[in-house]
PDB file of N, CA and C in Angstrom:
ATOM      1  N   UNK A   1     -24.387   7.875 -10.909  1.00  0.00           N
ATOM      2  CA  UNK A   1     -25.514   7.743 -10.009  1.00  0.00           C
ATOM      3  C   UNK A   1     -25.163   6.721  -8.931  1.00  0.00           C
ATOM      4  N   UNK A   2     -25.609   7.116  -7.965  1.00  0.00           N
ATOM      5  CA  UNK A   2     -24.974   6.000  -6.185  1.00  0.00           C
ATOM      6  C   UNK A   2     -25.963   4.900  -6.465  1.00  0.00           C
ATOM      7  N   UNK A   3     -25.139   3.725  -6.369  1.00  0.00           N
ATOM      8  CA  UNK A   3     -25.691   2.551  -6.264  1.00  0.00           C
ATOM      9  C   UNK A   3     -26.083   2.364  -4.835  1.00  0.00           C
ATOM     10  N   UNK A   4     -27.866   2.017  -4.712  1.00  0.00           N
ATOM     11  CA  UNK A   4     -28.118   2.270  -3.428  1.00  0.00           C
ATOM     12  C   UNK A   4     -28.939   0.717  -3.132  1.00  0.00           C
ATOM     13  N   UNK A   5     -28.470  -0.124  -2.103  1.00  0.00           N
ATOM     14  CA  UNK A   5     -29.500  -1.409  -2.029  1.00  0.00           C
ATOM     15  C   UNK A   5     -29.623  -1.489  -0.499  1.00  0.00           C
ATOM     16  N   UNK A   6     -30.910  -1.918  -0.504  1.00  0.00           N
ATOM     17  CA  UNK A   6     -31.571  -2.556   0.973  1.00  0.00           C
ATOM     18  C   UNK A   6     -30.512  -3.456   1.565  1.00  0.00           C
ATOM     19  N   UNK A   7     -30.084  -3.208   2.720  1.00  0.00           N
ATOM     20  CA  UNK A   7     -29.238  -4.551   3.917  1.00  0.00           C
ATOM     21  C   UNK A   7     -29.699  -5.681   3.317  1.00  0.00           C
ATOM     22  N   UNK A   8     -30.871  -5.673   2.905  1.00  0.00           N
ATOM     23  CA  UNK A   8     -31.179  -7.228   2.897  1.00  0.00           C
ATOM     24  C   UNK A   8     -31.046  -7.761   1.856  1.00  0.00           C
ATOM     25  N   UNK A   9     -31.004  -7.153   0.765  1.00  0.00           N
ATOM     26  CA  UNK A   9     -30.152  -7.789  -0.371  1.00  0.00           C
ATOM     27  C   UNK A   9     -28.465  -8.676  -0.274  1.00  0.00           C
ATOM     28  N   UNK A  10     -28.383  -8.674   1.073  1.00  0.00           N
ATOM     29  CA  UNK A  10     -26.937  -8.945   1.367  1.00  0.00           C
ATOM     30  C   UNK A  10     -27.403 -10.979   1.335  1.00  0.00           C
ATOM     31  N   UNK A  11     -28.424 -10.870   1.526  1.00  0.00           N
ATOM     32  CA  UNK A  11     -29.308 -12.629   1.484  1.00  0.00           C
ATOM     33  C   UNK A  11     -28.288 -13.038  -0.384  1.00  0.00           C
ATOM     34  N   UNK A  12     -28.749 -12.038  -0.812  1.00  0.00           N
ATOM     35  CA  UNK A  12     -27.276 -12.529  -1.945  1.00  0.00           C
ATOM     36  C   UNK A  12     -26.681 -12.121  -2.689  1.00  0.00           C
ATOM     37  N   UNK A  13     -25.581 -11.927  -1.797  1.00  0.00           N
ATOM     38  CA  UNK A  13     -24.423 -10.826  -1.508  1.00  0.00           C
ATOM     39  C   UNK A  13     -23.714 -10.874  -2.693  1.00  0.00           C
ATOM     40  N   UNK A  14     -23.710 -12.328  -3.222  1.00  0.00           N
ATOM     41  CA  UNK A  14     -22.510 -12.093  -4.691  1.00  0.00           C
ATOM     42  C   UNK A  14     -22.900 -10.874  -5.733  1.00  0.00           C
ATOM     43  N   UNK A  15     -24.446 -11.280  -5.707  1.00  0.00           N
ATOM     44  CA  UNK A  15     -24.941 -10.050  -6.891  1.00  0.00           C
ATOM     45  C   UNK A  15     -24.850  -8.644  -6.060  1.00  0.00           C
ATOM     46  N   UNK A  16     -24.550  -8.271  -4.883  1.00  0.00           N
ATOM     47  CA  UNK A  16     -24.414  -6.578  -4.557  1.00  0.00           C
ATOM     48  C   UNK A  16     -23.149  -6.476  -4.738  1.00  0.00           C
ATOM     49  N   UNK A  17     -22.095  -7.936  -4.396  1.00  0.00           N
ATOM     50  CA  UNK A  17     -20.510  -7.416  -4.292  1.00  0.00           C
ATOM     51  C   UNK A  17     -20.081  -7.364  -5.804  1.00  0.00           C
ATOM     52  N   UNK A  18     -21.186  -8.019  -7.108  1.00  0.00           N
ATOM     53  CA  UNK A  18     -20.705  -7.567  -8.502  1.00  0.00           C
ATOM     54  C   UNK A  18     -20.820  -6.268  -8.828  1.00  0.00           C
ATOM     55  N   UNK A  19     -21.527  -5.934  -8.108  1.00  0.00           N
ATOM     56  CA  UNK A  19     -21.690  -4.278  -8.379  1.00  0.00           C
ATOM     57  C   UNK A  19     -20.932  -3.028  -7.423  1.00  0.00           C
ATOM     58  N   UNK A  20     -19.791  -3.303  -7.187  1.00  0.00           N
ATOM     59  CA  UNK A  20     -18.787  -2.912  -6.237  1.00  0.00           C
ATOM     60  C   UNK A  20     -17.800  -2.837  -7.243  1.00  0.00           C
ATOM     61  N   UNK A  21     -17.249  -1.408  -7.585  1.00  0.00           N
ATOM     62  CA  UNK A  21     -16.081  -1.178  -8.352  1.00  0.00           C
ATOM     63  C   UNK A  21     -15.542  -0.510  -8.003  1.00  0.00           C
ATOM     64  N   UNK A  22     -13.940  -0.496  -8.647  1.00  0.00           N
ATOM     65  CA  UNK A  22     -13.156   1.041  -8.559  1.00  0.00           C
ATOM     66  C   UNK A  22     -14.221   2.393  -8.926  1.00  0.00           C
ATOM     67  N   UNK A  23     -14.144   3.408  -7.677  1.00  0.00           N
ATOM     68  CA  UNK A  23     -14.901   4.560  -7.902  1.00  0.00           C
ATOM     69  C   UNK A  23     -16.000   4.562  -7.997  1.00  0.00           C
ATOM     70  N   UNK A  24     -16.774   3.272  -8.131  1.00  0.00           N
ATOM     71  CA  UNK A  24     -18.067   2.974  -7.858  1.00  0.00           C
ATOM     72  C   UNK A  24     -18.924   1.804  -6.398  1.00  0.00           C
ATOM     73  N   UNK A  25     -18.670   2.809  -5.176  1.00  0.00           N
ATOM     74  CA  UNK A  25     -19.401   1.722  -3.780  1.00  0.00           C
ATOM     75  C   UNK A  25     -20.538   1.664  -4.087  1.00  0.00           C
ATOM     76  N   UNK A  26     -21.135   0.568  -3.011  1.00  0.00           N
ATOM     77  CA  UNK A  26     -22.401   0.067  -2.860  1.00  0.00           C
ATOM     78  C   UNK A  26     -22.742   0.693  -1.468  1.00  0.00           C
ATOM     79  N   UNK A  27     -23.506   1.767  -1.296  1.00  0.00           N
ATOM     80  CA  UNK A  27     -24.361   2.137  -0.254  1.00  0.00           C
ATOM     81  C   UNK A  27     -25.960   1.085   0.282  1.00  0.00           C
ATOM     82  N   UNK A  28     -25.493   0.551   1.557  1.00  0.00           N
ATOM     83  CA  UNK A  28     -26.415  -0.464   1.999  1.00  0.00           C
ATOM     84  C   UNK A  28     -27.054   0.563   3.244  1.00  0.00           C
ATOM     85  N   UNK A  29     -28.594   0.408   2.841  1.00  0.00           N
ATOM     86  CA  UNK A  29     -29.421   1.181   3.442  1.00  0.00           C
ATOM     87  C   UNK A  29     -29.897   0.004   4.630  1.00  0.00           C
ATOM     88  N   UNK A  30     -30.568   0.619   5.774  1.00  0.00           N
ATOM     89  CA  UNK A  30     -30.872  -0.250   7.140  1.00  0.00           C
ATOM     90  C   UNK A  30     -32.096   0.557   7.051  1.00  0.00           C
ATOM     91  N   UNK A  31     -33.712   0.034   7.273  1.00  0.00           N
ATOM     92  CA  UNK A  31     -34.655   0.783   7.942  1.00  0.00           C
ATOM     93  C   UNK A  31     -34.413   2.382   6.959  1.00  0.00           C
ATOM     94  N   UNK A  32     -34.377   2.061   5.505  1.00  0.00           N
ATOM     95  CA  UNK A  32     -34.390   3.086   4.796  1.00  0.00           C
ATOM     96  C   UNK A  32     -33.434   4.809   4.842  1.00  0.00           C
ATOM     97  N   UNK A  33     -32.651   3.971   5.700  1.00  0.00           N
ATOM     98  CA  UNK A  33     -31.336   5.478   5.530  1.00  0.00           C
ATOM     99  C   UNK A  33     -29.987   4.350   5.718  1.00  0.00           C
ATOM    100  N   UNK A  34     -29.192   5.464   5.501  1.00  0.00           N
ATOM    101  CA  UNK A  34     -27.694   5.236   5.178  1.00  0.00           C
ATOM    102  C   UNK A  34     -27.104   4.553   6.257  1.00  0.00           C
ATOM    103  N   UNK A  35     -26.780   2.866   5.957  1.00  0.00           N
ATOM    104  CA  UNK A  35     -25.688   2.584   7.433  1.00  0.00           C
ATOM    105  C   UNK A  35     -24.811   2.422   6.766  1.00  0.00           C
ATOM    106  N   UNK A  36     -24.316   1.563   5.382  1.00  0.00           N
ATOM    107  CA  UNK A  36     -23.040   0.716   5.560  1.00  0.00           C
ATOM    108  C   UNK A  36     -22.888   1.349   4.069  1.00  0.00           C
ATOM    109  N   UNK A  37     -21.630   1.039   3.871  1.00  0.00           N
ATOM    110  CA  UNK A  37     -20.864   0.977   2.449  1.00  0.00           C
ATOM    111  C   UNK A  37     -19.942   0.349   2.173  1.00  0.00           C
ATOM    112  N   UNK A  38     -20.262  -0.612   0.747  1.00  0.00           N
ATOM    113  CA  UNK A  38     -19.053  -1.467   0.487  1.00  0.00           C
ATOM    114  C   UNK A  38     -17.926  -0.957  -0.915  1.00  0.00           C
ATOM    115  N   UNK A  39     -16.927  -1.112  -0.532  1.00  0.00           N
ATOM    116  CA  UNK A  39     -16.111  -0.351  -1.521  1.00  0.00           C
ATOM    117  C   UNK A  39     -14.752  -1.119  -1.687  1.00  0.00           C
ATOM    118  N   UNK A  40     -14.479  -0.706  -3.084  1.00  0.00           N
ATOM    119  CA  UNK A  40     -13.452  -2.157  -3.470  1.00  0.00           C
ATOM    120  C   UNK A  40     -11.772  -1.509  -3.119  1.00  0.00           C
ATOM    121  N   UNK A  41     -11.515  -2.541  -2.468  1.00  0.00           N
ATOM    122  CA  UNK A  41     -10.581  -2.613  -2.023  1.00  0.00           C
ATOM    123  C   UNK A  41      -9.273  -1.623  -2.564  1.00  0.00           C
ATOM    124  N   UNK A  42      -9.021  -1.558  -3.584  1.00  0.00           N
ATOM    125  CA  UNK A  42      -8.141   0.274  -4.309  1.00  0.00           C
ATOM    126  C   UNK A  42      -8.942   1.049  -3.748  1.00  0.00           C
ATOM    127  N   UNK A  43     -10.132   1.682  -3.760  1.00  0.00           N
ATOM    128  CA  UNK A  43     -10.783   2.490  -3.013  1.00  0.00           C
ATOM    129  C   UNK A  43     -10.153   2.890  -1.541  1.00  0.00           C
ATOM    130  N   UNK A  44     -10.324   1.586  -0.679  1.00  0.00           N
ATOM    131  CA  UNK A  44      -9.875   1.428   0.736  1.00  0.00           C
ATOM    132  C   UNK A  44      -9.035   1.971   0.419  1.00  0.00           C
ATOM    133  N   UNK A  45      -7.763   1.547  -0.040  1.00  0.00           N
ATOM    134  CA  UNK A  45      -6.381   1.736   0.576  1.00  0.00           C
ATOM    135  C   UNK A  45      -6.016   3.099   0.271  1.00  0.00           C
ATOM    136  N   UNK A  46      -6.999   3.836  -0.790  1.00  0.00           N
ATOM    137  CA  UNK A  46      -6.377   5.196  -1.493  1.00  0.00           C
ATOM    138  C   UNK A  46      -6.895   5.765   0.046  1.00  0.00           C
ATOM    139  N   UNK A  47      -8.182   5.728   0.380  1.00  0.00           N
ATOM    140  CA  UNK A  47      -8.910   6.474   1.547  1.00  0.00           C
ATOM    141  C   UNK A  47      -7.889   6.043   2.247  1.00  0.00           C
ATOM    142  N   UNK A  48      -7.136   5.261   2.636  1.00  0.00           N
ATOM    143  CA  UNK A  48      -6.285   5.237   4.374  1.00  0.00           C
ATOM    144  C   UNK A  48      -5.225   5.840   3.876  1.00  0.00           C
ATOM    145  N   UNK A  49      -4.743   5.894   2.481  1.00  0.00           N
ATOM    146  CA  UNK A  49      -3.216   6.542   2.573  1.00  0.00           C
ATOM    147  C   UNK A  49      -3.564   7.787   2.940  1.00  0.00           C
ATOM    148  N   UNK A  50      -4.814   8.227   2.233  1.00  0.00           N
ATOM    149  CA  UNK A  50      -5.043   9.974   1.842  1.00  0.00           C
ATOM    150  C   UNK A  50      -4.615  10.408   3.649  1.00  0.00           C
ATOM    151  N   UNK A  51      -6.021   9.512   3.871  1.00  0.00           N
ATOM    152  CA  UNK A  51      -5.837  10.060   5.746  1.00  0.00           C
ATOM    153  C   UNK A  51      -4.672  10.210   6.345  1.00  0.00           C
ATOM    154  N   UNK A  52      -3.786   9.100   6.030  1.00  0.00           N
ATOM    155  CA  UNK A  52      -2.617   9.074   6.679  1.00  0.00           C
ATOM    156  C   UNK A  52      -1.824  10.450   6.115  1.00  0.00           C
ATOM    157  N   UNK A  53      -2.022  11.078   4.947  1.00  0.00           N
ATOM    158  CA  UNK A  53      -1.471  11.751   4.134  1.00  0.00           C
ATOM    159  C   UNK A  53      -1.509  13.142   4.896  1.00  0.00           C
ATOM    160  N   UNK A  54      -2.720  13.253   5.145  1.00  0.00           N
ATOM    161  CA  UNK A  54      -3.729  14.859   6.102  1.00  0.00           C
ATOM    162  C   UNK A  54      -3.221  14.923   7.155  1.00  0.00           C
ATOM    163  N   UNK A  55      -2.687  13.251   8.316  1.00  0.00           N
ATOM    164  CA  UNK A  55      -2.149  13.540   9.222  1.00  0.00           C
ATOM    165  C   UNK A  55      -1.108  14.079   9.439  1.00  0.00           C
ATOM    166  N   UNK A  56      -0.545  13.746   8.397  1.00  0.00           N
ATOM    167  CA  UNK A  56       1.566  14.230   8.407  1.00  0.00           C
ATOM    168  C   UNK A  56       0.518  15.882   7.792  1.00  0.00           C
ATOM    169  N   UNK A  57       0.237  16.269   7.251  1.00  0.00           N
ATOM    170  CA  UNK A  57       0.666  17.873   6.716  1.00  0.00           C
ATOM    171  C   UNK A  57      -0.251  18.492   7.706  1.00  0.00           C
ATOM    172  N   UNK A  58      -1.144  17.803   8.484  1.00  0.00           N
ATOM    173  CA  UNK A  58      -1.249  18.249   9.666  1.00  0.00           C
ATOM    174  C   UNK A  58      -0.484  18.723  10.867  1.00  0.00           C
ATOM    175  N   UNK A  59       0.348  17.338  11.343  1.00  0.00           N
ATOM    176  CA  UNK A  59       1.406  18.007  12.166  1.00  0.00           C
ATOM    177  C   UNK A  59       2.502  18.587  11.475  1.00  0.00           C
ATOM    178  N   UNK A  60       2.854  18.733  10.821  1.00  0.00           N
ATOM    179  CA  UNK A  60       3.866  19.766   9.602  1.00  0.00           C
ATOM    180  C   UNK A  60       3.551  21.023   9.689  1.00  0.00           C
ATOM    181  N   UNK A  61       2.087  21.516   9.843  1.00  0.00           N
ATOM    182  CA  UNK A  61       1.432  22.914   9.359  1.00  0.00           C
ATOM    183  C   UNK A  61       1.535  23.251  11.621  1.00  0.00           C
ATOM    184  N   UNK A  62       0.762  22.309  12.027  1.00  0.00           N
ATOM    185  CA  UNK A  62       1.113  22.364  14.004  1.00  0.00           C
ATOM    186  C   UNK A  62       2.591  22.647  14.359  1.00  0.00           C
ATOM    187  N   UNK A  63       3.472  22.250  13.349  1.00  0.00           N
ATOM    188  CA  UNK A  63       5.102  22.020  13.863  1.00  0.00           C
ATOM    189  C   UNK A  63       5.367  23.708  13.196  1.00  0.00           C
ATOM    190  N   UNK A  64       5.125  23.986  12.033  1.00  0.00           N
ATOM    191  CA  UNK A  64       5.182  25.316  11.733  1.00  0.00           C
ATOM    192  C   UNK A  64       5.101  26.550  11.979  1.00  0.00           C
ATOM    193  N   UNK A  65       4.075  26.323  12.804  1.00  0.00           N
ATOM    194  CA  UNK A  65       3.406  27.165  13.150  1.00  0.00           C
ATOM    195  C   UNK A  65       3.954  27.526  14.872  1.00  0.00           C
ATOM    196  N   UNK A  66       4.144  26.329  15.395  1.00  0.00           N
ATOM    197  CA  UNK A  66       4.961  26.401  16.624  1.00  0.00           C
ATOM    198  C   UNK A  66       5.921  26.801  16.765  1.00  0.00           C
ATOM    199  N   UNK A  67       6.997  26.550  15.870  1.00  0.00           N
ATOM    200  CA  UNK A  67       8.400  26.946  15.703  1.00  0.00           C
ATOM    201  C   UNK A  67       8.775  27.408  14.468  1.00  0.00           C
ATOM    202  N   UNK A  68       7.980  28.125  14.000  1.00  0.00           N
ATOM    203  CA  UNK A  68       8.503  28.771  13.084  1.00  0.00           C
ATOM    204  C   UNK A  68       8.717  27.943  11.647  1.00  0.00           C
ATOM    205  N   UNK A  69       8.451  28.866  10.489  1.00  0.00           N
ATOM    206  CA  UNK A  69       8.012  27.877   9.305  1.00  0.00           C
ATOM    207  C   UNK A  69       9.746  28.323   8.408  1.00  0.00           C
ATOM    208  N   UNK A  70       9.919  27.585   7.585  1.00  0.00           N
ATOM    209  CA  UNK A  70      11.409  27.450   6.808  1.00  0.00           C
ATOM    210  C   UNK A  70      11.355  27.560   5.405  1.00  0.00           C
ATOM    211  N   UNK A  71      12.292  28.796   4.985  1.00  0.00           N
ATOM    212  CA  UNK A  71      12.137  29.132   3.858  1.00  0.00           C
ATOM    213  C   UNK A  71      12.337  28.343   2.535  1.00  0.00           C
ATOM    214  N   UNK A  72      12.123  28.032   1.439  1.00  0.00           N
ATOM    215  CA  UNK A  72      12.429  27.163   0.500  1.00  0.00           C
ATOM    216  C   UNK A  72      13.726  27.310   0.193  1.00  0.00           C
ATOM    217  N   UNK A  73      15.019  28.706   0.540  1.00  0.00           N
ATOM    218  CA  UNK A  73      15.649  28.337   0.101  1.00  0.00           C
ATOM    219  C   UNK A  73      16.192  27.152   0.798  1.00  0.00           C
ATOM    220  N   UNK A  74      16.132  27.234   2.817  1.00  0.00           N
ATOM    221  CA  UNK A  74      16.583  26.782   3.816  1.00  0.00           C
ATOM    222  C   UNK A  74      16.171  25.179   3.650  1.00  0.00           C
ATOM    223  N   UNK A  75      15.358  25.077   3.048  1.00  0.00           N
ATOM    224  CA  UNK A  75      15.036  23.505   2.973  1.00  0.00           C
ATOM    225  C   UNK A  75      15.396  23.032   1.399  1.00  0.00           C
ATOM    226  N   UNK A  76      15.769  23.919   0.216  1.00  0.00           N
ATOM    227  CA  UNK A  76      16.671  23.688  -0.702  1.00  0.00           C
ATOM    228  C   UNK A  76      18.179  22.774  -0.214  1.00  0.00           C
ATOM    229  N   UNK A  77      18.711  23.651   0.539  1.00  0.00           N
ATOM    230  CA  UNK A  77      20.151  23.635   1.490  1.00  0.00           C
ATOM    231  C   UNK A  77      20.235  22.606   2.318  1.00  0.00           C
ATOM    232  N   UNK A  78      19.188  22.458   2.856  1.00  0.00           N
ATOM    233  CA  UNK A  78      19.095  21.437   3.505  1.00  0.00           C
ATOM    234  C   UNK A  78      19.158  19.961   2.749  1.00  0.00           C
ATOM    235  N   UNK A  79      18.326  19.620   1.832  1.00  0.00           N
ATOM    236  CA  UNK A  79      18.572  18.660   1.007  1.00  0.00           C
ATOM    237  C   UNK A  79      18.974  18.542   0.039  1.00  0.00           C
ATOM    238  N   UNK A  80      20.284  19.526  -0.319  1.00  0.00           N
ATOM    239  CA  UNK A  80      21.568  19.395  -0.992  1.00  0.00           C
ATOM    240  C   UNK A  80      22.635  19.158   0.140  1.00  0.00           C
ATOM    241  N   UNK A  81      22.582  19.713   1.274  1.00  0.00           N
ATOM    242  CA  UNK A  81      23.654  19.071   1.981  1.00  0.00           C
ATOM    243  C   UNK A  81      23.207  17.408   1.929  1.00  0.00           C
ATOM    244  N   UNK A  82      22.172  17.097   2.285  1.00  0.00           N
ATOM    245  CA  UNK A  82      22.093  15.382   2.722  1.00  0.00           C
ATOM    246  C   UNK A  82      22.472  14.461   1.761  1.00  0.00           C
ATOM    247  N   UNK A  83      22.285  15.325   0.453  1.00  0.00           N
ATOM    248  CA  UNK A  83      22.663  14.430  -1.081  1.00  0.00           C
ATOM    249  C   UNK A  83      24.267  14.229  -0.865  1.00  0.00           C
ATOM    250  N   UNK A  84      24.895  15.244  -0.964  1.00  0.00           N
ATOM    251  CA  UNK A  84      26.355  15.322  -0.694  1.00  0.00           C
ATOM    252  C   UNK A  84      26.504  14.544   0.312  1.00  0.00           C
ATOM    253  N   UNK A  85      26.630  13.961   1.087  1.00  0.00           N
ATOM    254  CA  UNK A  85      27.034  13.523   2.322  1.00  0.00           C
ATOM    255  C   UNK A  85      26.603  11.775   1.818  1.00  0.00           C
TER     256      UNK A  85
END
């Protein structure tokens, strides 16, 4: 269940940031809807790798598609030559 507290509970913040875990944020409501969310720090960094993650197989799937996509054996071959070398 989403842990949901008023902005203004932030008056004391230690008791909203105890309730901030892995896989579990704190959704801080403004004027009774959704502004802010606090989320613990493993959280963060998984969310920026992921993104960063979507961007590369993004331009990968744009680069593919532009010039042509490469067969598994061709990229097998490819990184058995680089091992050898």
């Amino acid at each position: 269940m989403p842990n949901i507290k008023p902005v203004s509970d932030l008056r004391n913040y230690n008791e909203v940031l105890r309730d901030v875990a892995v896989d579990e944020p704190v959704f801080l409501t403004k004027n009774g809807r959704g502004r802010y969310v606090l989320i613990d720090i493993a959280d963060y960094e998984k969310t920026q790798a992921t993104i960063k993650l979507m961007g590369e197989l993004a331009k990968g799937r744009k680069s593919g598609e532009e010039q042509g996509w490469l067969s598994h054996e061709a990229v097998r071959a490819h990184f058995k030559r680089e091992n050898n070398e």
